[in-house]
Protein backbone atom coordinates (compact mmCIF):
# COMPACT_ATOMS: atom_id res chain seq x y z
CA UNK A 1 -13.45 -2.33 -22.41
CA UNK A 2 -12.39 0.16 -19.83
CA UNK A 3 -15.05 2.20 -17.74
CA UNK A 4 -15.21 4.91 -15.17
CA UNK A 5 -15.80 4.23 -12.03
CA UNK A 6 -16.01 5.84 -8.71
CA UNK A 7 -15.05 4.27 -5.70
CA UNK A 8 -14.68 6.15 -2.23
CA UNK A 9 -14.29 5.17 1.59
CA UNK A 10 -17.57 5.27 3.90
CA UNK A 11 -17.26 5.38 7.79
CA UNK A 12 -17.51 7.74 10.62
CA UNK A 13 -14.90 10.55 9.66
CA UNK A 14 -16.85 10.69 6.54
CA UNK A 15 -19.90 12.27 7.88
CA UNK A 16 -17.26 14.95 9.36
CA UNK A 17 -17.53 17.91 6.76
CA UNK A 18 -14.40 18.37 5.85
CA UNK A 19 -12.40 21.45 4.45
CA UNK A 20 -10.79 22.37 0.95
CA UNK A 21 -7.63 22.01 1.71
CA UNK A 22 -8.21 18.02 2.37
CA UNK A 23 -8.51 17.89 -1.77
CA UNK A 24 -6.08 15.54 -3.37
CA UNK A 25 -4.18 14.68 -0.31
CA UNK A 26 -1.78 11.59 -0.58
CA UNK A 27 -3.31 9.92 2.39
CA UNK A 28 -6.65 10.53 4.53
CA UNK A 29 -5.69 13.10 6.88
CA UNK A 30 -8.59 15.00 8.97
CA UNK A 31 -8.06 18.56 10.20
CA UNK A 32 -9.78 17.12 14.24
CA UNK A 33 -8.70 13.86 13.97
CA UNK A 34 -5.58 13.69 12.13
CA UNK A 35 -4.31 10.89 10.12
CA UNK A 36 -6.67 8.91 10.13
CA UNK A 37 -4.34 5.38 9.54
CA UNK A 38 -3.77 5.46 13.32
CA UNK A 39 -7.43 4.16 13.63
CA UNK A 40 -6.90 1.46 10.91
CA UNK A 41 -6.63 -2.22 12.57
CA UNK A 42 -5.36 -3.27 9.21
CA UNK A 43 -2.70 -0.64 8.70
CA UNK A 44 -1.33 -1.54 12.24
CA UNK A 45 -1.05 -5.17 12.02
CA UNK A 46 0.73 -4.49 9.04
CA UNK A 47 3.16 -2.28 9.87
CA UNK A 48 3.79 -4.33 12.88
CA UNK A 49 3.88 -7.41 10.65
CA UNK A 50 4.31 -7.38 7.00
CA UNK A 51 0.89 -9.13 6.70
CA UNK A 52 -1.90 -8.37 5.61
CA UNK A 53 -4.80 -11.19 6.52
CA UNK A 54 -7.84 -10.61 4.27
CA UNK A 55 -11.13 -12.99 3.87
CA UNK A 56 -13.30 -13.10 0.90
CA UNK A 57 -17.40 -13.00 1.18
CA UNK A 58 -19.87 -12.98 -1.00
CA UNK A 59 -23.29 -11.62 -0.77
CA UNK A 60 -25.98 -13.11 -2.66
CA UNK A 61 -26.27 -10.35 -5.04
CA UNK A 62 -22.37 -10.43 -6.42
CA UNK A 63 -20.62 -12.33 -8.90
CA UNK A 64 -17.88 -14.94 -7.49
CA UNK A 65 -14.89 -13.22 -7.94
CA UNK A 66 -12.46 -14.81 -5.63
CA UNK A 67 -9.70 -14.70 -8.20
CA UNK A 68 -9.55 -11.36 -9.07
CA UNK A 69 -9.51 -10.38 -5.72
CA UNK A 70 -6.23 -12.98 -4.80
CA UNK A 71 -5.16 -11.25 -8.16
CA UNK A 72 -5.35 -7.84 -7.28
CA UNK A 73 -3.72 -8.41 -4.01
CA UNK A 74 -0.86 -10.42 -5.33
CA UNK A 75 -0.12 -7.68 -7.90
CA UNK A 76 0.39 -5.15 -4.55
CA UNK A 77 2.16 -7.80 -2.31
CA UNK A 78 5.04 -8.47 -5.09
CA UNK A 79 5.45 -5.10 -5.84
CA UNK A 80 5.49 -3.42 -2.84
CA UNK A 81 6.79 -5.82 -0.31
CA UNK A 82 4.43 -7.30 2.23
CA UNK A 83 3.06 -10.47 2.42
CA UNK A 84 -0.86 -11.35 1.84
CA UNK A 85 -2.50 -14.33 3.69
CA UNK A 86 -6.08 -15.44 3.17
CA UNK A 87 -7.86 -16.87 6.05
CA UNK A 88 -11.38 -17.81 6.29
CA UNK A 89 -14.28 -16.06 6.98
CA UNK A 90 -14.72 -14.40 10.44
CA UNK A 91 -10.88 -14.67 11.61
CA UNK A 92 -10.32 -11.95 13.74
CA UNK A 93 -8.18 -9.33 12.24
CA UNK A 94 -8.40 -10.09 8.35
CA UNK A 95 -9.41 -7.41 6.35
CA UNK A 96 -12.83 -8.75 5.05
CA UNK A 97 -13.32 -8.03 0.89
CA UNK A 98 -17.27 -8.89 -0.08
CA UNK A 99 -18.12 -9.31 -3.73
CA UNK A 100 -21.76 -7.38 -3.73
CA UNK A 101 -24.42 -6.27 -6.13
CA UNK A 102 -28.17 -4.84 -6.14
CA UNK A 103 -29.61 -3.52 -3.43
CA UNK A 104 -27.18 -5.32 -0.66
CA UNK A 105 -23.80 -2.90 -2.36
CA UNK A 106 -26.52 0.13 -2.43
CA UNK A 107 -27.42 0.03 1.19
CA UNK A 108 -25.79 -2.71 3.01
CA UNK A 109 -26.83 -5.62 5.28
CA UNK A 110 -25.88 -7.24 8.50
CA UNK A 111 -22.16 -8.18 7.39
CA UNK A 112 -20.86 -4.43 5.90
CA UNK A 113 -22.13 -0.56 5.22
CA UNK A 114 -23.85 0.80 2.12
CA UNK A 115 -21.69 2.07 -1.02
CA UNK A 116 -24.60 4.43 -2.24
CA UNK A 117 -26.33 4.28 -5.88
CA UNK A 118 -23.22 6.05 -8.00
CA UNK A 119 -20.35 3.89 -6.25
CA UNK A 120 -18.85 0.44 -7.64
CA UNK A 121 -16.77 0.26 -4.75
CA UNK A 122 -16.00 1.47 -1.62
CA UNK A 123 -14.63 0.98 2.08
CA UNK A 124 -17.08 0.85 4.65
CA UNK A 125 -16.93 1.29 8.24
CA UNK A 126 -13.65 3.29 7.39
CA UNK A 127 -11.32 3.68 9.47
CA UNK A 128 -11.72 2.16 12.32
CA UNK A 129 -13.03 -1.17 11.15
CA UNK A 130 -12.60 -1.39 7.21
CA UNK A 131 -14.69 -3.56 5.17
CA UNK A 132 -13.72 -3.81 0.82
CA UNK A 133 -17.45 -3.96 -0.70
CA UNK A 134 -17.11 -4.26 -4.35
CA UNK A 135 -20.31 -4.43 -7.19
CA UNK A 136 -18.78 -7.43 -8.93
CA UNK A 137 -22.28 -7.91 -10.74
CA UNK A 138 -22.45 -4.42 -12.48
CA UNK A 139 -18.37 -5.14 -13.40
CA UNK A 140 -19.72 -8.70 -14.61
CA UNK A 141 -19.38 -7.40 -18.30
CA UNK A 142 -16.27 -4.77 -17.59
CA UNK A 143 -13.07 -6.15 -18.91
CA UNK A 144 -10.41 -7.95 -16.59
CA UNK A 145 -7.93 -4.83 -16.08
CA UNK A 146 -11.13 -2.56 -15.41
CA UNK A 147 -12.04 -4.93 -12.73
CA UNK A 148 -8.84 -5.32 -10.99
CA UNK A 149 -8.72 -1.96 -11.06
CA UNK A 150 -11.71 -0.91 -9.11
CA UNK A 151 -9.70 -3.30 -6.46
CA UNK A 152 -6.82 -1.94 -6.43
CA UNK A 153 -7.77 1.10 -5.81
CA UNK A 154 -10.28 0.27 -2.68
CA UNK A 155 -7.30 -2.12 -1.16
CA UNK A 156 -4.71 1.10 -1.16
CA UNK A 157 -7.46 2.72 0.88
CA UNK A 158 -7.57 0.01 3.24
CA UNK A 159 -3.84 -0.84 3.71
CA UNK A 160 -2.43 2.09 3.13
CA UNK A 161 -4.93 5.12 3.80
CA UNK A 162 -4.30 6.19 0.20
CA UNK A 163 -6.75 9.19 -0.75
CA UNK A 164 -9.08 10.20 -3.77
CA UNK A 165 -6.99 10.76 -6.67
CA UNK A 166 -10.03 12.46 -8.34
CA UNK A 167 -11.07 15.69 -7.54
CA UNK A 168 -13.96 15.32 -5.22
CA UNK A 169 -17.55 16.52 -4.80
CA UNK A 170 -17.59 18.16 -1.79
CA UNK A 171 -14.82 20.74 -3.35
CA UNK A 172 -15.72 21.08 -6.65
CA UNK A 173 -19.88 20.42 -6.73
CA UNK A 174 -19.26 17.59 -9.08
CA UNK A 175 -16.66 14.58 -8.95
CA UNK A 176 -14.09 14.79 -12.03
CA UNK A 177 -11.77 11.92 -13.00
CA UNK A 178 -7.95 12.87 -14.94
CA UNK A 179 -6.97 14.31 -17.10
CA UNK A 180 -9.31 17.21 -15.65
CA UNK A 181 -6.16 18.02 -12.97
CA UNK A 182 -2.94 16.38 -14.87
CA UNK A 183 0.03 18.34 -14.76
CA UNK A 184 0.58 21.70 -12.80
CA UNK A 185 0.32 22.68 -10.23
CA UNK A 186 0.50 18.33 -9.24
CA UNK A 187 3.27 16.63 -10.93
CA UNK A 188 2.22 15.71 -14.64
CA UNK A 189 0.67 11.74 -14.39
CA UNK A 190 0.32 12.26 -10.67
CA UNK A 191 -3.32 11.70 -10.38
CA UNK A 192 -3.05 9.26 -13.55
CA UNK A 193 -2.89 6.57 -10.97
CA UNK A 194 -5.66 3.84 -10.27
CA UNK A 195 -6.34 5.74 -6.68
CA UNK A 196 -8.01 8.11 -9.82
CA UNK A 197 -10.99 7.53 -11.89
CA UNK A 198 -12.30 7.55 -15.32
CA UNK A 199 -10.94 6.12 -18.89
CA UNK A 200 -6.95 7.58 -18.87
CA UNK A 201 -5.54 6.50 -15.43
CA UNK A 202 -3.21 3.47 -15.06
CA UNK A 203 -4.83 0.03 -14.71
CA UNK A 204 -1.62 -1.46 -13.02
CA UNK A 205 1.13 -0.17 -9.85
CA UNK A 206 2.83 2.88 -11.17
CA UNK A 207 5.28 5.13 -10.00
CA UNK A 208 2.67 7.49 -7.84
CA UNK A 209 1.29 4.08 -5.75
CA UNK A 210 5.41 3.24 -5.40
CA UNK A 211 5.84 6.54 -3.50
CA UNK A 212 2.72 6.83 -2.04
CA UNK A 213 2.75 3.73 -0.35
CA UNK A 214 6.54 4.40 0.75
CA UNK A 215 5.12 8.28 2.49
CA UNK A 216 1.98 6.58 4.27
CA UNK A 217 4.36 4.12 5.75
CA UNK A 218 6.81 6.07 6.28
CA UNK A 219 9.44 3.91 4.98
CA UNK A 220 12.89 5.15 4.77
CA UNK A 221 15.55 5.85 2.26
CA UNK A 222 18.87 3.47 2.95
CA UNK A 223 21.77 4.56 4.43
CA UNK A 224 25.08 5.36 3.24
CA UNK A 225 27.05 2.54 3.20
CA UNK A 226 30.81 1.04 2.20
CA UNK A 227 32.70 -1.77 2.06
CA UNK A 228 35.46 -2.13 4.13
CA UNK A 229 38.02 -4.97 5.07
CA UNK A 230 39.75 -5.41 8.87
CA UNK A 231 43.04 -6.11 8.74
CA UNK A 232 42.83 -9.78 8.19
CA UNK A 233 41.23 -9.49 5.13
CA UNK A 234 37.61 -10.21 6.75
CA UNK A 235 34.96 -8.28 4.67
CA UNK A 236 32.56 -5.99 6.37
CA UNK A 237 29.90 -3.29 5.15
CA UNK A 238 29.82 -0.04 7.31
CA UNK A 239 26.95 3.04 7.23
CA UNK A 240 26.35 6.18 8.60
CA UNK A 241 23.53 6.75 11.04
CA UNK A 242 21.21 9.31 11.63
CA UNK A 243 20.19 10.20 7.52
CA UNK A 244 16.73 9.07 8.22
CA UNK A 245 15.34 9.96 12.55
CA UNK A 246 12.73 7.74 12.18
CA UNK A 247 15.12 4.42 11.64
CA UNK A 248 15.51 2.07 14.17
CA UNK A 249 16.88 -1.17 12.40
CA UNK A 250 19.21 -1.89 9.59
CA UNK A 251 19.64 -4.70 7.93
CA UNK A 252 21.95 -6.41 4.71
CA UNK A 253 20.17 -8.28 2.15
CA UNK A 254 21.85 -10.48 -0.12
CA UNK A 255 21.70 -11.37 -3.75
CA UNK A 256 23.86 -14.60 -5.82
CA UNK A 257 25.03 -14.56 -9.07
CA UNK A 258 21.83 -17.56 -9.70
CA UNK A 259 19.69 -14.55 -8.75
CA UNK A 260 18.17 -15.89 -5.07
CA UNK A 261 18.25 -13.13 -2.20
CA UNK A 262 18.39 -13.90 1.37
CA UNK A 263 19.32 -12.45 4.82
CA UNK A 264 19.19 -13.71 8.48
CA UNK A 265 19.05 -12.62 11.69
CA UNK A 266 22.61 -11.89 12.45
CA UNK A 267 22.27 -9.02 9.05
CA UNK A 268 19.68 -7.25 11.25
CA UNK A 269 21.03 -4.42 13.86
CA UNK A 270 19.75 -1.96 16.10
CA UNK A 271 20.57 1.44 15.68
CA UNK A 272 22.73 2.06 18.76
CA UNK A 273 23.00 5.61 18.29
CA UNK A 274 26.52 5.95 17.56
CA UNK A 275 27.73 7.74 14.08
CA UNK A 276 28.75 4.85 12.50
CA UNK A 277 28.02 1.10 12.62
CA UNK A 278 28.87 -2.03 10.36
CA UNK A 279 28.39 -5.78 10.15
CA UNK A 280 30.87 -8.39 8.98
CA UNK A 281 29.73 -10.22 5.78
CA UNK A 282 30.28 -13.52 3.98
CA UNK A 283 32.59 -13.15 0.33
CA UNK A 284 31.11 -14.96 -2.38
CA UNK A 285 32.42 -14.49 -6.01
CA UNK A 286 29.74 -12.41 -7.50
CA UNK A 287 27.78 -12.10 -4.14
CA UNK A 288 26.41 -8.65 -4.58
CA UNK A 289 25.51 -6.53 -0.97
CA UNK A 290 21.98 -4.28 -0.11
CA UNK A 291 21.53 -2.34 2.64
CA UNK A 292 18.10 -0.62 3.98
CA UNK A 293 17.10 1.16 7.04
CA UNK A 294 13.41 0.84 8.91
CA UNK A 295 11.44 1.43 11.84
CA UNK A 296 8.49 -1.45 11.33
CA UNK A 297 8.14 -4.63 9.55
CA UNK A 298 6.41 -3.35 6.48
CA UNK A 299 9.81 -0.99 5.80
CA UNK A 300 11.87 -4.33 6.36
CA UNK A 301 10.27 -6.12 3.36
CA UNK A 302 9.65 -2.65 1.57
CA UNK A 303 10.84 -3.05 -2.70
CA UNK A 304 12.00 0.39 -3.35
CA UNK A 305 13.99 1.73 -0.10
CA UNK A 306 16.89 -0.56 -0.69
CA UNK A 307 20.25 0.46 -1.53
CA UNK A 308 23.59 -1.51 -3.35
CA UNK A 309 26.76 -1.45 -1.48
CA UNK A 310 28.76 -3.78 -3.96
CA UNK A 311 29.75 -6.83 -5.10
CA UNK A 312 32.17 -9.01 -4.40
């Protein structure tokens, strides 16, 4: 059974009144205080790291739903790129997911914010110290994709300052879910994503989270790149610089004919600024080459900015 379902960030910039042209942004951005992941503890340490470190609480009120949360989290991790480590309770740092219910997801307690009567989920204490409350005992009866959805959609708030996909009260009077806004002037499926709401949208990563997710990072397109051989016969890859301003790394990535990938340090390089730069590389019958550029750690391990040079 699929239902609709609202869920929306709470914190300080959302007490700001904010103006019409904020509606359907692909991330949070305020017109004062400007994007507003630069305040997000969670966005930095992953950026900086790959990681994000999330805890799961429950309040006395919710359903135990420690699975679906690992679930939902796994789903982003392996399909975006980043890694997701659960530590316990109170470790400094970890994004901190509470399974709620009754009157403790309505207004709150000691450990997070209020998510309001009309919410099933939402971010509290946004941005600057962002807290996943979820009402796992009104989604007790909701199917399994429904569920996971409703998370999915409140973690791409918190690690990536995703926006409302929906079209939102304070523009419109009323909240609407898709297909309401599918198609023109927005790219047709756009807001068909789980960051929307309602009965039509995807249950799973699509396309629109992909790209998202690669804009609010900022991660980068790879470079052009070709093989090349010194006069020896030594293989190396070479690439162009300067196709992307915000780069400040490349690196070569690997994949066997048995299907493992794998770099290492020495496939890493700085830009240095010069036009052109290359790497040698190990031949391997059927050894196939990647290159990608990136500024941060969460571009390094990125899915979808990664580029084939060749095979061997």
């Amino acid at each position: 059974m699929r239902r609709l379902f609202i869920a929306f960030v709470l914190g300080f910039f959302a007490l700001v009144a904010a103006p019409v042209t904020a509606d359907h942004q692909i991330t949070f951005i305020h017109d004062t205080y400007g994007d507003l992941a630069q305040y997000n503890p969670i966005i930095k340490s992953l950026r900086g790291t790959a990681t994000v470190y999330w805890s799961y609480e429950q309040d006395s009120g919710g359903v135990y739903a420690h699975a679906e949360v690992a679930q939902a989290l796994q789903e982003l991790s392996s399909d975006l790129g980043f890694f997701a480590v659960e530590v316990a309770p109170g470790t400094p740092g970890a994004l901190r997911i509470f399974s709620s219910g009754g009157v403790e997801f309505i207004y709150g307690n000691a450990k997070h914010g209020g998510c309001g009567t009309w919410a099933i989920g939402c971010v509290t204490e946004f941005p600057t110290d962002p807290k996943l409350v979820i009402d796992t005992a009104t989604m007790q009866p909701w199917g399994l994709r429904s569920r996971l959805e409703v998370a999915l959609h409140e973690l791409m708030h918190a690690i990536a300052n995703l926006a409302e996909g929906y079209r939102e009260e304070y523009v419109y009077g009323t909240a609407s879910c898709a297909p309401v806004d599918d198609g023109p002037p927005y790219a047709p499926g756009m807001h068909r994503s789980f960051m929307n709401c309602g009965l039509t949208n995807n249950q799973f990563v699509d396309w629109y989270v992909r790209f998202a997710w690669a804009y609010a990072h900022e991660i980068e397109n790879p470079p052009p790149a070709w093989f090349g051989r010194h006069p020896d016969g030594t293989p190396f890859v070479y690439w162009e610089n300067g196709s992307d301003s915000r780069a400040r790394y490349v690196a070569l990535v690997f994949s066997e004919p048995n299907g493992f990938w794998w770099s290492r340090p020495e496939y890493f390089a700085a830009i240095n600024g010069q036009p052109y730069q290359g790497l040698i590389v190990p031949e391997s019958p059927g050894r196939c080459v990647w290159v990608k550029q990136m500024h941060d750690g969460v571009g390094y391990y990125a899915r979808y900015s990664i580029a084939l040079v060749g095979c061997f």
